[in-house]
Protein backbone atom coordinates (compact mmCIF):
# COMPACT_ATOMS: atom_id res chain seq x y z
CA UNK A 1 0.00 0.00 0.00
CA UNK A 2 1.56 3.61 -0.87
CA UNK A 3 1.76 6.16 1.60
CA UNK A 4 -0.98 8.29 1.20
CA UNK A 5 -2.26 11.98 3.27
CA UNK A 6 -5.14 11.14 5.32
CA UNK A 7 -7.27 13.94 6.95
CA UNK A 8 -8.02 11.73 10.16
CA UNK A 9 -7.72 14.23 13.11
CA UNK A 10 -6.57 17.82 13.19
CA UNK A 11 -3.00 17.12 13.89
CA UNK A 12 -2.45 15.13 10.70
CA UNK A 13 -1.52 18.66 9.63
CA UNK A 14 1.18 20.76 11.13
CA UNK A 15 0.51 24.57 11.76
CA UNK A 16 2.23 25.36 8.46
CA UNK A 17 -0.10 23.58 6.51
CA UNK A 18 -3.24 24.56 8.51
CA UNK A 19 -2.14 28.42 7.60
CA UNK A 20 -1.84 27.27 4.27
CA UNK A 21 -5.07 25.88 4.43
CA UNK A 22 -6.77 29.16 5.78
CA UNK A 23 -4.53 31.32 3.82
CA UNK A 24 -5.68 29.60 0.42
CA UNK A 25 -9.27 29.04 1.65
CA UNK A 26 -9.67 32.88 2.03
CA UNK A 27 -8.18 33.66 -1.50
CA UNK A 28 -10.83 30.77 -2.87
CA UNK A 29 -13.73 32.69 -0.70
CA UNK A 30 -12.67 36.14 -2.03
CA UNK A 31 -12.20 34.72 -5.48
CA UNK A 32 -8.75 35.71 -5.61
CA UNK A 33 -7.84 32.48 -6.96
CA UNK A 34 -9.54 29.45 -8.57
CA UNK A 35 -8.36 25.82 -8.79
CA UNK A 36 -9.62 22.52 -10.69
CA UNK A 37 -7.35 19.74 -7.99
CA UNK A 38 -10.36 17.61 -8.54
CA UNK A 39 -11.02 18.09 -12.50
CA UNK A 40 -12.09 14.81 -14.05
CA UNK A 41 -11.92 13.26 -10.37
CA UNK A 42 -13.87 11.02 -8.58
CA UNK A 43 -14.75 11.52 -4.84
CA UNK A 44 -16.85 8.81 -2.94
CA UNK A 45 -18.77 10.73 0.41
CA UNK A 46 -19.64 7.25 2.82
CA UNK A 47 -22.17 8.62 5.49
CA UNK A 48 -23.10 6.97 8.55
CA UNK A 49 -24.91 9.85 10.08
CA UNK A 50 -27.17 12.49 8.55
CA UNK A 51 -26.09 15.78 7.71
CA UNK A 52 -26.53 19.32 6.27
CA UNK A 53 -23.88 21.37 6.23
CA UNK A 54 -21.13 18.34 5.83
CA UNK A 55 -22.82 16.89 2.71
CA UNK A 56 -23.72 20.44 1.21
CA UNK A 57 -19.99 21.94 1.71
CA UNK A 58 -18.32 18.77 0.49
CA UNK A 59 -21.12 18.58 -2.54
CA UNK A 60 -20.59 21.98 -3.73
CA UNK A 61 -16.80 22.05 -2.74
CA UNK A 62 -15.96 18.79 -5.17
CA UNK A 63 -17.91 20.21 -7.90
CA UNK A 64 -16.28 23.72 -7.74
CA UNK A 65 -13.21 21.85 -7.68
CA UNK A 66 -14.32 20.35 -10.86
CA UNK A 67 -14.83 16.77 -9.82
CA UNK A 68 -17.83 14.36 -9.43
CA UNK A 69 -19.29 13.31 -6.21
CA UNK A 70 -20.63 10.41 -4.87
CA UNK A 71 -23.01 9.72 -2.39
CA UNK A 72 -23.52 6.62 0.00
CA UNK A 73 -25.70 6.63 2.97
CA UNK A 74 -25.93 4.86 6.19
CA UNK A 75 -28.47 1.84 4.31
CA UNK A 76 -25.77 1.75 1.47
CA UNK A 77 -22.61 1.24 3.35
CA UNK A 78 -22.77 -0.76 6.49
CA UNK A 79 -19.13 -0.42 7.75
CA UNK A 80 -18.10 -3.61 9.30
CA UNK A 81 -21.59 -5.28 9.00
CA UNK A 82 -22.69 -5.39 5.35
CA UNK A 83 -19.05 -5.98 4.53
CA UNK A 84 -15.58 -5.91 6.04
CA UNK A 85 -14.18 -2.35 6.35
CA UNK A 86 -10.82 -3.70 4.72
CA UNK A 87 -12.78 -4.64 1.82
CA UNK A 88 -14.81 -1.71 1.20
CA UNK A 89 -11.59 0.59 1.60
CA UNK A 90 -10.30 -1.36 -0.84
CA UNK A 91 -12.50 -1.46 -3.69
CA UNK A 92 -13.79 2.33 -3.16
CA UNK A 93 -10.25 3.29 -3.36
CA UNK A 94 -9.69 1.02 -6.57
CA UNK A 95 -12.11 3.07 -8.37
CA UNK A 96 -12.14 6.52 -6.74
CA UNK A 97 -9.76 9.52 -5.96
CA UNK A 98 -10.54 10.77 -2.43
CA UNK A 99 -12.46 9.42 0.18
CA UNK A 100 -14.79 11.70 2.48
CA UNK A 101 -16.24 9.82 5.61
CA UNK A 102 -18.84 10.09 8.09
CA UNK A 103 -18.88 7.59 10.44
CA UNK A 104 -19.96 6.60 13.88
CA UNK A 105 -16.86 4.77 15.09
CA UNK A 106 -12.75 6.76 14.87
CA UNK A 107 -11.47 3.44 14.43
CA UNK A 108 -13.16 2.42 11.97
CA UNK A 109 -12.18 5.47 10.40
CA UNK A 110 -8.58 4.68 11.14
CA UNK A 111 -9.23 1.03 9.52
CA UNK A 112 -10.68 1.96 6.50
CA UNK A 113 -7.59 4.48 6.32
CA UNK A 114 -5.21 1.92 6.83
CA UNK A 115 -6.67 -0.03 3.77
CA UNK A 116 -7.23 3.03 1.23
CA UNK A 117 -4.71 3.75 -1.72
CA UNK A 118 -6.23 7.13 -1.48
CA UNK A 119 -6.75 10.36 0.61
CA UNK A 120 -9.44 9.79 3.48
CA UNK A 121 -11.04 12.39 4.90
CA UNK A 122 -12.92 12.46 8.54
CA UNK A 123 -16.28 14.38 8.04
CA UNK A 124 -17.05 13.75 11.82
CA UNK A 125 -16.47 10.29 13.77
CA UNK A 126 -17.04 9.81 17.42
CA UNK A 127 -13.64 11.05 18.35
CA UNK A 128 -12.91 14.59 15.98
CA UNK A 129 -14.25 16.64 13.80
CA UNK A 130 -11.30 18.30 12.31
CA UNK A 131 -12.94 19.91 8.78
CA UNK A 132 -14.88 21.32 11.71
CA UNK A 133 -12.28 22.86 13.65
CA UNK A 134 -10.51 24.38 10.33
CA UNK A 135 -13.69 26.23 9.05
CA UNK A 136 -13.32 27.42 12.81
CA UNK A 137 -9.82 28.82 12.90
CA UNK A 138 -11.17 29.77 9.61
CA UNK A 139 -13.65 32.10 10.93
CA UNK A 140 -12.10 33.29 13.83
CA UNK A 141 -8.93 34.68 11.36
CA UNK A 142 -11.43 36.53 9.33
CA UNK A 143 -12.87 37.96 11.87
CA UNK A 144 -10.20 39.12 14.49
CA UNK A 145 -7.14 39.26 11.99
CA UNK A 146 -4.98 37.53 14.29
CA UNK A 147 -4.34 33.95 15.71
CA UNK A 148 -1.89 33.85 18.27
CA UNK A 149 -2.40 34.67 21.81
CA UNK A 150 -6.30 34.74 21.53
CA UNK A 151 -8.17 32.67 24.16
CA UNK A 152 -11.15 30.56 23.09
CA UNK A 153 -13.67 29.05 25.75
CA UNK A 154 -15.81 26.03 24.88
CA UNK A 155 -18.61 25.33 27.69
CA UNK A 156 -20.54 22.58 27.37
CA UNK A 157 -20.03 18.75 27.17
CA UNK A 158 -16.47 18.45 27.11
CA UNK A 159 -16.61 15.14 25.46
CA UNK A 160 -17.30 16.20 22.36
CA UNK A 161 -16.12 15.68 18.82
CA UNK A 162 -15.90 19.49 17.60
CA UNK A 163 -14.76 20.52 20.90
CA UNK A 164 -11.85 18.07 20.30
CA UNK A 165 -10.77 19.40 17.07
CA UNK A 166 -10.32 22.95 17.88
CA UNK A 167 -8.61 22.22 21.26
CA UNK A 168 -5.99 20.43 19.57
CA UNK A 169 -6.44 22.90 16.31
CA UNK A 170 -5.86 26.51 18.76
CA UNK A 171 -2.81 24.06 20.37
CA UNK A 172 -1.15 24.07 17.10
CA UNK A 173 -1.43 27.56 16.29
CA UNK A 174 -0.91 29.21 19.85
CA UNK A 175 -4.34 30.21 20.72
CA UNK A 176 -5.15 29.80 24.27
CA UNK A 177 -8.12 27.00 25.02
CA UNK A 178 -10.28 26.31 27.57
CA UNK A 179 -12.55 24.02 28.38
CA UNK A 180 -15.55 24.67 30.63
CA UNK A 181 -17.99 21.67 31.51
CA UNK A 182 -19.82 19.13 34.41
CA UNK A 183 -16.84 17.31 36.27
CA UNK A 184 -18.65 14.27 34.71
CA UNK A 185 -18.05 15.35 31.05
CA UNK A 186 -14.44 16.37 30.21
CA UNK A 187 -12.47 16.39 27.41
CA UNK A 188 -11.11 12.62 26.72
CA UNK A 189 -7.62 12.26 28.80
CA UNK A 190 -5.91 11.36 25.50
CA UNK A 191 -6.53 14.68 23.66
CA UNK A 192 -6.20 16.96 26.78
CA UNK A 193 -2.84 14.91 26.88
CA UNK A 194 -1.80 15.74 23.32
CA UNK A 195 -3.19 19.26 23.27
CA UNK A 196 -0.75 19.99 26.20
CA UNK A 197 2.33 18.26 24.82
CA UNK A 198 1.55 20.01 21.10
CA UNK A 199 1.13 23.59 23.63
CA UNK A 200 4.71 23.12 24.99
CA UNK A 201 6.15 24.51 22.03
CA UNK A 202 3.49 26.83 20.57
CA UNK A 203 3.05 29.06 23.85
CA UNK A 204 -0.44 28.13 24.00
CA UNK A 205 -2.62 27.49 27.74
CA UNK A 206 -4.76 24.53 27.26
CA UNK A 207 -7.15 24.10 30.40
CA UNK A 208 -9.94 22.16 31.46
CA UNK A 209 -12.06 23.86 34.71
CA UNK A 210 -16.12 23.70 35.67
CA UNK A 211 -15.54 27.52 37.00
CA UNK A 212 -17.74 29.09 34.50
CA UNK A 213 -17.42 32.60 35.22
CA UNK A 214 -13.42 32.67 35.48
CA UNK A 215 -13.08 31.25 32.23
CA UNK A 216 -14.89 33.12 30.21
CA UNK A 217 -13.21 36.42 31.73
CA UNK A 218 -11.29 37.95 28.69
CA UNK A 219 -12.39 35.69 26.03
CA UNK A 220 -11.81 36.37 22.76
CA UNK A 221 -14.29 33.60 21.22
CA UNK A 222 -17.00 31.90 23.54
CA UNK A 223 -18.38 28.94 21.65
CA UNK A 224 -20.76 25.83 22.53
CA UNK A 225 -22.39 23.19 20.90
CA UNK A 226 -25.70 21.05 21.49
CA UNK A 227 -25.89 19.18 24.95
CA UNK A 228 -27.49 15.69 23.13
CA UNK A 229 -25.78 14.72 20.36
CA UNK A 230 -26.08 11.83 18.14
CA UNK A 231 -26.20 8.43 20.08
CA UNK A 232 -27.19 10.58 23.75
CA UNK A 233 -30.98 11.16 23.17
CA UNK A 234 -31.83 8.22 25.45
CA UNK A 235 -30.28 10.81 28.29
CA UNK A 236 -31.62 14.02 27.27
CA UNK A 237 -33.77 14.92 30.19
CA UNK A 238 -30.80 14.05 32.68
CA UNK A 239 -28.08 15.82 30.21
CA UNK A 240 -30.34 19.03 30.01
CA UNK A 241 -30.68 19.40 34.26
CA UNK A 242 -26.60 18.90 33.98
CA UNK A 243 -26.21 20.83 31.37
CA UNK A 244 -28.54 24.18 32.14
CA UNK A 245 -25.87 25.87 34.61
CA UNK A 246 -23.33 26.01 31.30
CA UNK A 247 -25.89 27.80 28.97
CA UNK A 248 -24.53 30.76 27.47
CA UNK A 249 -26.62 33.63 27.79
CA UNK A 250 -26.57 37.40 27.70
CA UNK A 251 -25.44 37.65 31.27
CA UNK A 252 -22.44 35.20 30.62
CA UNK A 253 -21.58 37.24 26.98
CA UNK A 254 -21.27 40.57 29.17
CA UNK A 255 -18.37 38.56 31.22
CA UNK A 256 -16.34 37.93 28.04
CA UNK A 257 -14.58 40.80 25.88
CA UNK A 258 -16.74 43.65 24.35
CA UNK A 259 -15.48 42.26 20.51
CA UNK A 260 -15.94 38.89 21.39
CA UNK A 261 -17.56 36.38 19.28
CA UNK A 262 -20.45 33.66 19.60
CA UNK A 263 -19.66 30.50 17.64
CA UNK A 264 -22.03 26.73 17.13
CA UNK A 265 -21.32 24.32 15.02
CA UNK A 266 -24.81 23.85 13.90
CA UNK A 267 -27.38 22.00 14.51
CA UNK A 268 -28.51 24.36 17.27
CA UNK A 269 -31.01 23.90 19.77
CA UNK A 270 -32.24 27.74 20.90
CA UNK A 271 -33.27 28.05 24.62
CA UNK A 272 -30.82 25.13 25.61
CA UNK A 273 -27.38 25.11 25.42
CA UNK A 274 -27.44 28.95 23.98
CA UNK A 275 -30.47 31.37 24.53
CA UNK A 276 -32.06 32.98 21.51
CA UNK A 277 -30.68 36.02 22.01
CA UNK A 278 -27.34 35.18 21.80
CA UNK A 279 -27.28 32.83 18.93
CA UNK A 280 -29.65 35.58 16.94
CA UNK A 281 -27.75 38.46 18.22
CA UNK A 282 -24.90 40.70 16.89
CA UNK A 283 -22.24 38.67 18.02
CA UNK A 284 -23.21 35.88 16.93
CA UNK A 285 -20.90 34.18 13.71
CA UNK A 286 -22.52 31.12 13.09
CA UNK A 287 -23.40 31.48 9.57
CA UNK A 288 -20.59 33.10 8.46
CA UNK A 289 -18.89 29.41 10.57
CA UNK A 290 -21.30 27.63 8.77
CA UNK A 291 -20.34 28.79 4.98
CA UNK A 292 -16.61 28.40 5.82
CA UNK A 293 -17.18 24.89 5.92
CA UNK A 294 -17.03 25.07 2.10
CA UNK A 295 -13.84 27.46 1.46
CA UNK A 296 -12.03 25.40 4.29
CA UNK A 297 -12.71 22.07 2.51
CA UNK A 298 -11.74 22.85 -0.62
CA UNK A 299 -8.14 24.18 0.48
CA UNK A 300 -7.61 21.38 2.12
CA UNK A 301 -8.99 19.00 -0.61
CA UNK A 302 -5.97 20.80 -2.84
CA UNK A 303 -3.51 20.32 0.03
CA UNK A 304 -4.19 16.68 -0.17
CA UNK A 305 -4.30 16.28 -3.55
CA UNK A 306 -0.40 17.96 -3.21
CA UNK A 307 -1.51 21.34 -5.23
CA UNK A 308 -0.41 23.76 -2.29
């Protein structure tokens, strides 16, 4: 099998190619520059779980980049239960040129990788959700011009896939990170582990804390995302009572910066986890987040396909 770039977690790129990334991805947004890294290419999207904004950026992203798409859904592809994941890496990547999965399970991400001739690409699996964290650091350039040194505050369910991404994503580029959430649901030991080793040499402060109002002192970028996600519904009535102290609300946006941002990966859930008044209000980025899914993707599409 050749040695191929995968796009399993944030850190298979290092901080030079993520600012290549956001660098090219805001040249394709302005329309400074155009690029065809997927004309007369094939890209196969296997999907698990539902989705809008995955399956719409990727969609439109291939076909801008002049390729063809297509689709699988959870019926189509049973991963590890219709067939073996070894086999279906291997014939997909027999036939296609880049792989974009959505999947329930990281290692069967990671399996499927290990049996692909071609670029695989994690559109969300239980563990990351690193084309999530890029349209992030995306955004957040845009918006306050600068990278390094900012502090971004997650509150929420620390165990959590987006979450994950940017920790390890503001790690790489020296952005300050901290985690705010229920003693009960912190960030998984093995990325607070590598975001702190991958922080010893950018500068960055990685921390995890259940003070709310400490943490979000200063910040730069206060962001959260739904409280039941895929899989949890089952404990939505207990999650919500856990959850309800770490809403963000108008009260908690006062006790960040003036300029600071409001950022949700989508699909939100108004009243819960953020108040409408936030989410709808003039700090609030999410659609502008939302669209950079698309400009993000297709830089790094080009990046993998070695065009950078």
């Amino acid at each position: 099998m050749n040695k191929v770039k995968h796009f399993l977690s944030i850190t298979d790129l290092t901080a030079k190619e993520i600012w290549q990334v956001l660098l090219l991805a805001q040249k394709l947004k302005d329309g400074q520059t155009s690029n065809e890294a997927l004309l007369n290419k094939s890209v196969v999207m296997l999907f698990e779980k539902p989705s809008l904004r995955t399956k719409l950026s990727f969609d439109l992203a291939i076909n801008q980049l002049g390729g063809h798409s297509i689709y699988f859904g959870s019926q189509e592809v049973g991963l590890g239960k219709r067939e073996k994941i070894s086999d279906v890496a291997r014939v997909v990547s027999s036939m296609a040129d880049l792989i974009v999965a959505r999947v329930f399970s990281h290692k069967s991400l990671v399996e499927f990788a290990q049996n692909s001739s071609i670029p695989v690409i994690n559109a969300l699996s239980d563990l990351e959700h690193p084309c999530q964290g890029l349209a992030d650091l995306l955004t957040i350039l845009e918006i306050k011009k600068n990278l390094t040194g900012l502090k971004v505050v997650f509150i929420g369910d620390g165990d959590n896939n987006v979450l994950h991404s940017l920790g390890l994503g503001c790690a790489l580029l020296g952005i300050n990170f901290t985690c705010v959430s229920p003693k009960d649901f912190q960030m998984k030991k093995e990325i607070t582990k590598k975001a702190a080793e991958i922080a010893k040499s950018t500068g960055s402060e990685i921390l995890q804390t259940s003070i709310l109002e400490e943490a979000v002192k200063g910040a730069d970028v206060i962001y959260t995302d739904t409280w039941i996600s895929m899989g949890d519904e089952e404990e939505g009535q207990k999650r919500k009572k856990v959850f309800l102290p770490f809403q963000v609300n108008e009260n908690l946006m006062k006790q960040a910066k003036k300029d600071a941002i409001f950022m949700h990966d989508m699909p939100a859930y108004r009243e819960n986890e953020v108040t409408a008044a936030v989410i709808d209000g003039s700090q609030s980025v999410i659609f502008q987040q939302a669209e950079n899914r698309l400009h993000a993707q297709k830089a790094l599409i080009i990046l993998l396909k070695g065009e950078i």
